[in-house]
Protein backbone atom coordinates (compact mmCIF):
# COMPACT_ATOMS: atom_id res chain seq x y z
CA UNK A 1 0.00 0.00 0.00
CA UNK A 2 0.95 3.79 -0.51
CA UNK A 3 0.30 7.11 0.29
CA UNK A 4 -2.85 8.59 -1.20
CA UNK A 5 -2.46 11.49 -3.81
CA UNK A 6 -4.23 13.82 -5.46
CA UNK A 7 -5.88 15.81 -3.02
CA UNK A 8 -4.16 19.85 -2.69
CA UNK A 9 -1.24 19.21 -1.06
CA UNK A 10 -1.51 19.87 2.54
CA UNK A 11 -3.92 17.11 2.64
CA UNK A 12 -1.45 14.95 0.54
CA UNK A 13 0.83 15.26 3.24
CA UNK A 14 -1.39 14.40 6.17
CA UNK A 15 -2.93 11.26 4.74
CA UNK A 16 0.66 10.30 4.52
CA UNK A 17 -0.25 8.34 7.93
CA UNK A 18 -2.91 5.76 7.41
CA UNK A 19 -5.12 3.64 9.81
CA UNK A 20 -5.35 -0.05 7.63
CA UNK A 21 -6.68 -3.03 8.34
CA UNK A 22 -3.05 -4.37 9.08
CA UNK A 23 -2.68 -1.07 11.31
CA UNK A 24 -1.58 2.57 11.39
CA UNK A 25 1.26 3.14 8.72
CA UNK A 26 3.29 5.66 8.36
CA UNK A 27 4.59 6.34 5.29
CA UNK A 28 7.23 9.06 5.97
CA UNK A 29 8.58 7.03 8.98
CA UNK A 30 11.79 6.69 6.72
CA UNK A 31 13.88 9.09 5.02
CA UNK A 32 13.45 6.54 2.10
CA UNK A 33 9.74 6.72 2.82
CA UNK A 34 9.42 10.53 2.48
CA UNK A 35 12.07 10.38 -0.85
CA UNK A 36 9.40 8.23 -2.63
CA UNK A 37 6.63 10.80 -1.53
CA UNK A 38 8.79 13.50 -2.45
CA UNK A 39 9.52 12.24 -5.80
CA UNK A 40 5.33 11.69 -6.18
CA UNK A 41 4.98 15.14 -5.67
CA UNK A 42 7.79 16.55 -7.70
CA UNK A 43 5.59 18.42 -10.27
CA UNK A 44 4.49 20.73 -7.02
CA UNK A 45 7.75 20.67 -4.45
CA UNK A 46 11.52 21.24 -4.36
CA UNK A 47 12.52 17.80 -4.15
CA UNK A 48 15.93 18.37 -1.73
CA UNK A 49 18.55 15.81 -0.56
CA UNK A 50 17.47 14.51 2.52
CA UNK A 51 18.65 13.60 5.90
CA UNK A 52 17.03 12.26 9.17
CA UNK A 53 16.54 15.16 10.87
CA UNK A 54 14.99 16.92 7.34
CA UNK A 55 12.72 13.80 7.66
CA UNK A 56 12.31 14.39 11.13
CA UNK A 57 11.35 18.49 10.06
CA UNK A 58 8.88 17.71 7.37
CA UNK A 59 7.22 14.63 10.17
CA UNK A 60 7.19 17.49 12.99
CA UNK A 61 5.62 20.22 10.25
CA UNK A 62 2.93 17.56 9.10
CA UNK A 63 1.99 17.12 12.81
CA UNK A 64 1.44 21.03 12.97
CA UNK A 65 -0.52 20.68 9.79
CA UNK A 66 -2.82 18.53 11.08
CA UNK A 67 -3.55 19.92 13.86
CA UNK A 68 -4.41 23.65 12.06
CA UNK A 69 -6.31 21.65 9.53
CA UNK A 70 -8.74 19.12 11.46
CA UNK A 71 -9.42 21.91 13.26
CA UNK A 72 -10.48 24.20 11.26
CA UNK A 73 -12.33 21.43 9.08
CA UNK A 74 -14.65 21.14 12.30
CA UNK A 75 -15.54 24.90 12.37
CA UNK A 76 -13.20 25.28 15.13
CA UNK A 77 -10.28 27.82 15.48
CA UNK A 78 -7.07 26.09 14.73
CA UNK A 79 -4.73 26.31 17.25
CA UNK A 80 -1.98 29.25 17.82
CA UNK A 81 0.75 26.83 18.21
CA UNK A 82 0.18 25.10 15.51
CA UNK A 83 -0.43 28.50 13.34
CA UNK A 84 2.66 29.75 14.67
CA UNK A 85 4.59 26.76 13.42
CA UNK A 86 3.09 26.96 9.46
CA UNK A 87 3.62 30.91 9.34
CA UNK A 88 7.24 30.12 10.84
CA UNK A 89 8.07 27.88 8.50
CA UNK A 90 6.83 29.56 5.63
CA UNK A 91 9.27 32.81 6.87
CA UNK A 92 12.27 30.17 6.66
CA UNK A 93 12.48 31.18 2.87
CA UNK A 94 9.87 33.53 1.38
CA UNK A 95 8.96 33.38 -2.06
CA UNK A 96 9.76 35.89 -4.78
CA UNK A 97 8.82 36.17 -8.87
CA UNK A 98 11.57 36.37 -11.43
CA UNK A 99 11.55 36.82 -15.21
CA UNK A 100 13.75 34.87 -17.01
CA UNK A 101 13.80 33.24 -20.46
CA UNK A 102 11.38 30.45 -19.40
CA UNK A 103 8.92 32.71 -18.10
CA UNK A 104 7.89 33.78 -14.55
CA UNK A 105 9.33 31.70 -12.01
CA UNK A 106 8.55 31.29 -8.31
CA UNK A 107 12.06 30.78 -6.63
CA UNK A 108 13.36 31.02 -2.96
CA UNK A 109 16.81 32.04 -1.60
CA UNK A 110 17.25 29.33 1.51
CA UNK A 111 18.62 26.15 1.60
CA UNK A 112 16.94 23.04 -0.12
CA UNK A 113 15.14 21.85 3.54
CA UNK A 114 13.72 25.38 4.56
CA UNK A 115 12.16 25.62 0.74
CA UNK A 116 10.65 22.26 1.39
CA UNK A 117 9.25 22.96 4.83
CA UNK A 118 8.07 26.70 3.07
CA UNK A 119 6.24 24.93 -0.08
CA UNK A 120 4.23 22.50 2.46
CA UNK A 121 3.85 25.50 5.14
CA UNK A 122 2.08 27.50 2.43
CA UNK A 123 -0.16 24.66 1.07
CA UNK A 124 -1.65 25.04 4.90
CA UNK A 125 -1.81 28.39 4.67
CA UNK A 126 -3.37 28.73 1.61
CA UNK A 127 -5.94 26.26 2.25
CA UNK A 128 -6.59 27.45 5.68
CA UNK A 129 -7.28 31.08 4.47
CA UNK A 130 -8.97 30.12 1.91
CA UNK A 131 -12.92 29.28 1.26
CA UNK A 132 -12.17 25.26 0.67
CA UNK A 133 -11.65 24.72 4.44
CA UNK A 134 -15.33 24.28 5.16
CA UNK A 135 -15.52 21.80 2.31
CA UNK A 136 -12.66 19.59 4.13
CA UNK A 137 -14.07 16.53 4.81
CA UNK A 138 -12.86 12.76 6.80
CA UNK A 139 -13.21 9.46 4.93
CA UNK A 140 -16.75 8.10 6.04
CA UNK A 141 -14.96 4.52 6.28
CA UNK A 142 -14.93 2.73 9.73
CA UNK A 143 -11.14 3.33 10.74
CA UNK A 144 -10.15 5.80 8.13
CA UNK A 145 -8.19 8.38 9.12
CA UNK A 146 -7.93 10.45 5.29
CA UNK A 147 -8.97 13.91 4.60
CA UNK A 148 -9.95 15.07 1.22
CA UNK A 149 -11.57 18.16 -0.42
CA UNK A 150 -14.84 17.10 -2.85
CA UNK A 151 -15.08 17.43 -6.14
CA UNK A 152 -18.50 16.39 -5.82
CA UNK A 153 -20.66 17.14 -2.58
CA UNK A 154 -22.20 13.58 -2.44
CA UNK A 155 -18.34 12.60 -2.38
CA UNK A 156 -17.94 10.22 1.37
CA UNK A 157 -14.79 8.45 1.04
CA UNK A 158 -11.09 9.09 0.37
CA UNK A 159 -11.39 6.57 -2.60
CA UNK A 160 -14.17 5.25 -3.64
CA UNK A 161 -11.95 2.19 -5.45
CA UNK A 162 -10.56 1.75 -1.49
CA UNK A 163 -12.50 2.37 1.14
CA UNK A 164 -15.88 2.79 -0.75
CA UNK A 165 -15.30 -0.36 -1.94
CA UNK A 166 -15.15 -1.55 1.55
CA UNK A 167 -18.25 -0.12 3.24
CA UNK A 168 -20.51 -1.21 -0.42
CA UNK A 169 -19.03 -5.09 0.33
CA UNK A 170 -19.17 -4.77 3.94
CA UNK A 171 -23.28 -3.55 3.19
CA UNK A 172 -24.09 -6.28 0.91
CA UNK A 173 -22.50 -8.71 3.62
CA UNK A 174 -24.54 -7.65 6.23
CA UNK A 175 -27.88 -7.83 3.63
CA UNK A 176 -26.88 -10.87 2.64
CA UNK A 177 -26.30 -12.41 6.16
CA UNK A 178 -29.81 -11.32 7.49
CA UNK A 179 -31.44 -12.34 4.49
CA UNK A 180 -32.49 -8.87 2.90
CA UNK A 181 -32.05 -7.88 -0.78
């Protein structure tokens, strides 16, 4: 199994720890872990060299993520601490435009870790202050942990090929068991 994808990227990065039926997972535990996420979400990071403790950085700054996120997905104020710890991390190296003969670029003067932890630490930010928040919403699947943002209101699970898979087989078992149709 891997990490989910697809979602904006804040929420790529939380439901990088999973609750399966073989138990919670972690798939950033390892630097190797978080290298194969990285390289999954190369089209929208800096994709740096990576040590344990830059493992250990992007792990801590998920944590803070989460915590500003769930929160705010249930209408509640997300915590200073944690908004403290995105806006900090997003200071490590700010973002500036520059014309060159590709185009406009977005690029950041900081070393390859602090424009990591400043690409995630804006996702946050950007979906925090943004009007998606309210549409945040947790996998309706017994035991899943995901978060996702809609595309369709009726939307309930992270995956419908996953976990709404799941609940539709675990339905017709139970029908099937008491004798309904």
């Amino acid at each position: 199994m891997e990490a989910l994808t697809g979602e904006p990227l804040a929420l790529d990065l939380i439901n990088t720890r999973a609750h399966t039926p073989e138990g919670d997972v972690d798939f950033l535990e390892t630097t190797d872990g978080l290298a194969i996420w990285l390289r999954r979400q190369s089209e929208r990071l800096t994709v740096p060299p990576l040590s344990d403790e830059g493992a250990e950085a992007v792990r801590s700054l998920r944590a803070q993520m989460e915590t500003a996120i769930t929160a705010a997905a249930d209408g509640a104020e997300p915590p200073a601490g944690a908004v403290a710890a995105l806006n900090e991390a997003a200071r490590r190296a700010p973002s500036y435009l520059a014309l060159g003969p590709a185009g406009v670029t977005t690029r950041r003067d900081a070393p390859p870790l602090d424009r990591l932890l400043a690409e995630l630490a804006e996702s946050a930010i950007t979906l925090l202050g943004g009007p998606d928040t309210a549409k945040i919403k947790s996998c309706e699947a017994p035991g899943c942990r995901m978060l996702f943002l809609p595309a369709h209101p009726r939307r309930r699970w992270c995956s419908p090929e996953l976990c709404g898979n799941r609940v539709r087989v675990a339905r017709h078992y139970q029908r099937a068991k008491s004798g309904q149709r």
